[in-house]
C-alpha atoms as a PDB file:
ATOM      1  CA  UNK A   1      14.409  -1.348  56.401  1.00  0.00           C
ATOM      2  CA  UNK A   2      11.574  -0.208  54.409  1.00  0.00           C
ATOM      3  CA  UNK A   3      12.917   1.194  51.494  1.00  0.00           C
ATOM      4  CA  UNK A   4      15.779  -1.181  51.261  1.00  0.00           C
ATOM      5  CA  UNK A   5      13.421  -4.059  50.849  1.00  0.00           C
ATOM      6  CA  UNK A   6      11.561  -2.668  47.707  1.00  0.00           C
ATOM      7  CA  UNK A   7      15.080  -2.190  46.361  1.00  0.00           C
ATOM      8  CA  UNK A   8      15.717  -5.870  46.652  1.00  0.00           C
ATOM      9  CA  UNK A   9      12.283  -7.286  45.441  1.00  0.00           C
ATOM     10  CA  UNK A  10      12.368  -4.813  42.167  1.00  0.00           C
ATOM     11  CA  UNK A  11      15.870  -5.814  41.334  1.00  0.00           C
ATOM     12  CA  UNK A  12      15.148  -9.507  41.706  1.00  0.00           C
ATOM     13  CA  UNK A  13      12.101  -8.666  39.273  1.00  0.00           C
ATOM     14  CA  UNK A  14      14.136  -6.874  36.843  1.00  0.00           C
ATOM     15  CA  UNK A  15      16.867  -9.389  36.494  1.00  0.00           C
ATOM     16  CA  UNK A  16      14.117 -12.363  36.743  1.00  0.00           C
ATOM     17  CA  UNK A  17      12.503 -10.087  34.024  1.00  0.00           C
ATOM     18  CA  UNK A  18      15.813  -9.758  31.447  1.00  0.00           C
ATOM     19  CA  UNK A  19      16.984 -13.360  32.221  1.00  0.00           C
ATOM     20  CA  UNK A  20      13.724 -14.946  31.325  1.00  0.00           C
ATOM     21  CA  UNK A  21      13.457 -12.616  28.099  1.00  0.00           C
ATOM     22  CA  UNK A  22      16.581 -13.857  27.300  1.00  0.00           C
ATOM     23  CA  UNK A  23      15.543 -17.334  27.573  1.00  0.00           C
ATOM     24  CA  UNK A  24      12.472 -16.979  25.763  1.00  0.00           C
ATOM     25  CA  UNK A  25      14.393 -15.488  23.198  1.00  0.00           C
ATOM     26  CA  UNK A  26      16.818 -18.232  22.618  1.00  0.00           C
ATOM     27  CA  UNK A  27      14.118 -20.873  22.833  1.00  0.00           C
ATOM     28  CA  UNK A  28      14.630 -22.155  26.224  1.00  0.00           C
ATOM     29  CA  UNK A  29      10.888 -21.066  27.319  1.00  0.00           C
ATOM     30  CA  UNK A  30      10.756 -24.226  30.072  1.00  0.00           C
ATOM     31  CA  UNK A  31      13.556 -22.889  31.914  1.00  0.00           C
ATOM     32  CA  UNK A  32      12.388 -19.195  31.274  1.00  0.00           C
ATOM     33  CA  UNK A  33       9.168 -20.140  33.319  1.00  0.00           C
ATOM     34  CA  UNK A  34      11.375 -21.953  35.844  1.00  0.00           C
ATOM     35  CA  UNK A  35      13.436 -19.169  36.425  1.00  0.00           C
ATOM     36  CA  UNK A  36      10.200 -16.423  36.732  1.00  0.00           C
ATOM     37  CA  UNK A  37       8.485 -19.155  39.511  1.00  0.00           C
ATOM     38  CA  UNK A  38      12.139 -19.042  41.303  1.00  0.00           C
ATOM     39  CA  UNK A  39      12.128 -15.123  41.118  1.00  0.00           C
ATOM     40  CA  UNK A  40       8.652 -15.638  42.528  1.00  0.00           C
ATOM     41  CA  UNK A  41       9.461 -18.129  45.404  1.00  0.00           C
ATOM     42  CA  UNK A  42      12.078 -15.895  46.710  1.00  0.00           C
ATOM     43  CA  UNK A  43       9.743 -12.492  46.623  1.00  0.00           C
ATOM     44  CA  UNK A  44       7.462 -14.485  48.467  1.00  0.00           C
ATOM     45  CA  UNK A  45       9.960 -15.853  51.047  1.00  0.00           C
ATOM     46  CA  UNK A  46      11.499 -12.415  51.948  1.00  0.00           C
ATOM     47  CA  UNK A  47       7.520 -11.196  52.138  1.00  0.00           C
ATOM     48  CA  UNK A  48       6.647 -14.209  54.424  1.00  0.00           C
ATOM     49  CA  UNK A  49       9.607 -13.281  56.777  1.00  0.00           C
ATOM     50  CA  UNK A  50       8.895  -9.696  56.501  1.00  0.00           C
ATOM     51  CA  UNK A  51       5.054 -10.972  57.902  1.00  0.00           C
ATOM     52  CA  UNK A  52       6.569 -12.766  60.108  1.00  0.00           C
ATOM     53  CA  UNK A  53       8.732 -10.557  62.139  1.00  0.00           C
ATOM     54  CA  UNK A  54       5.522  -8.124  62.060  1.00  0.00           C
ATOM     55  CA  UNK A  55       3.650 -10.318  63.718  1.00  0.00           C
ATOM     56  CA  UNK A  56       6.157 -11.591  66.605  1.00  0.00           C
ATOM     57  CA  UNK A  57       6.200  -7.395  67.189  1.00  0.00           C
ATOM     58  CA  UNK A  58       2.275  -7.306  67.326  1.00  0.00           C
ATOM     59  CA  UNK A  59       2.806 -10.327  69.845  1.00  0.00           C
ATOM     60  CA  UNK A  60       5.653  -8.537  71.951  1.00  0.00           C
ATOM     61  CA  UNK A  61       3.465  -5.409  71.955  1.00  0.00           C
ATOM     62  CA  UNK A  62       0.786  -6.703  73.281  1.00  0.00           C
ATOM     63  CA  UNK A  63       1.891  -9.315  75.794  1.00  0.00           C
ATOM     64  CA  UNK A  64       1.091  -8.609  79.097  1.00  0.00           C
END
């Protein structure tokens, strides 16, 4: 699960990465930011789950 989840969050960086360079280069640079903050939103939604299932195992662990 570890490794598998860096996987993810580079490639969603890399394409967010080309796609908004490709934006930017076409003069779109509105919708370039837009699509970098929606790269960002979903990083940060697979983190917040990520904290979130490490903290219902905390919880579990030390229920008594």
């Amino acid at each position: 699960m570890g490794v598998e989840i860096i996987f993810k969050i580079a490639a969603i960086g890399i394409l967010t990465a080309v796609v908004g360079q490709v934006l930017k280069q076409s003069g779109k640079d509105e919708i370039a930011t837009l699509t970098t903050l929606a790269g960002l939103i979903i990083v940060l939604f697979m983190v917040l789950d990520l904290i979130s299932s490490l903290f219902s195992s905390v919880k579990t662990m030390f229920d008594f």
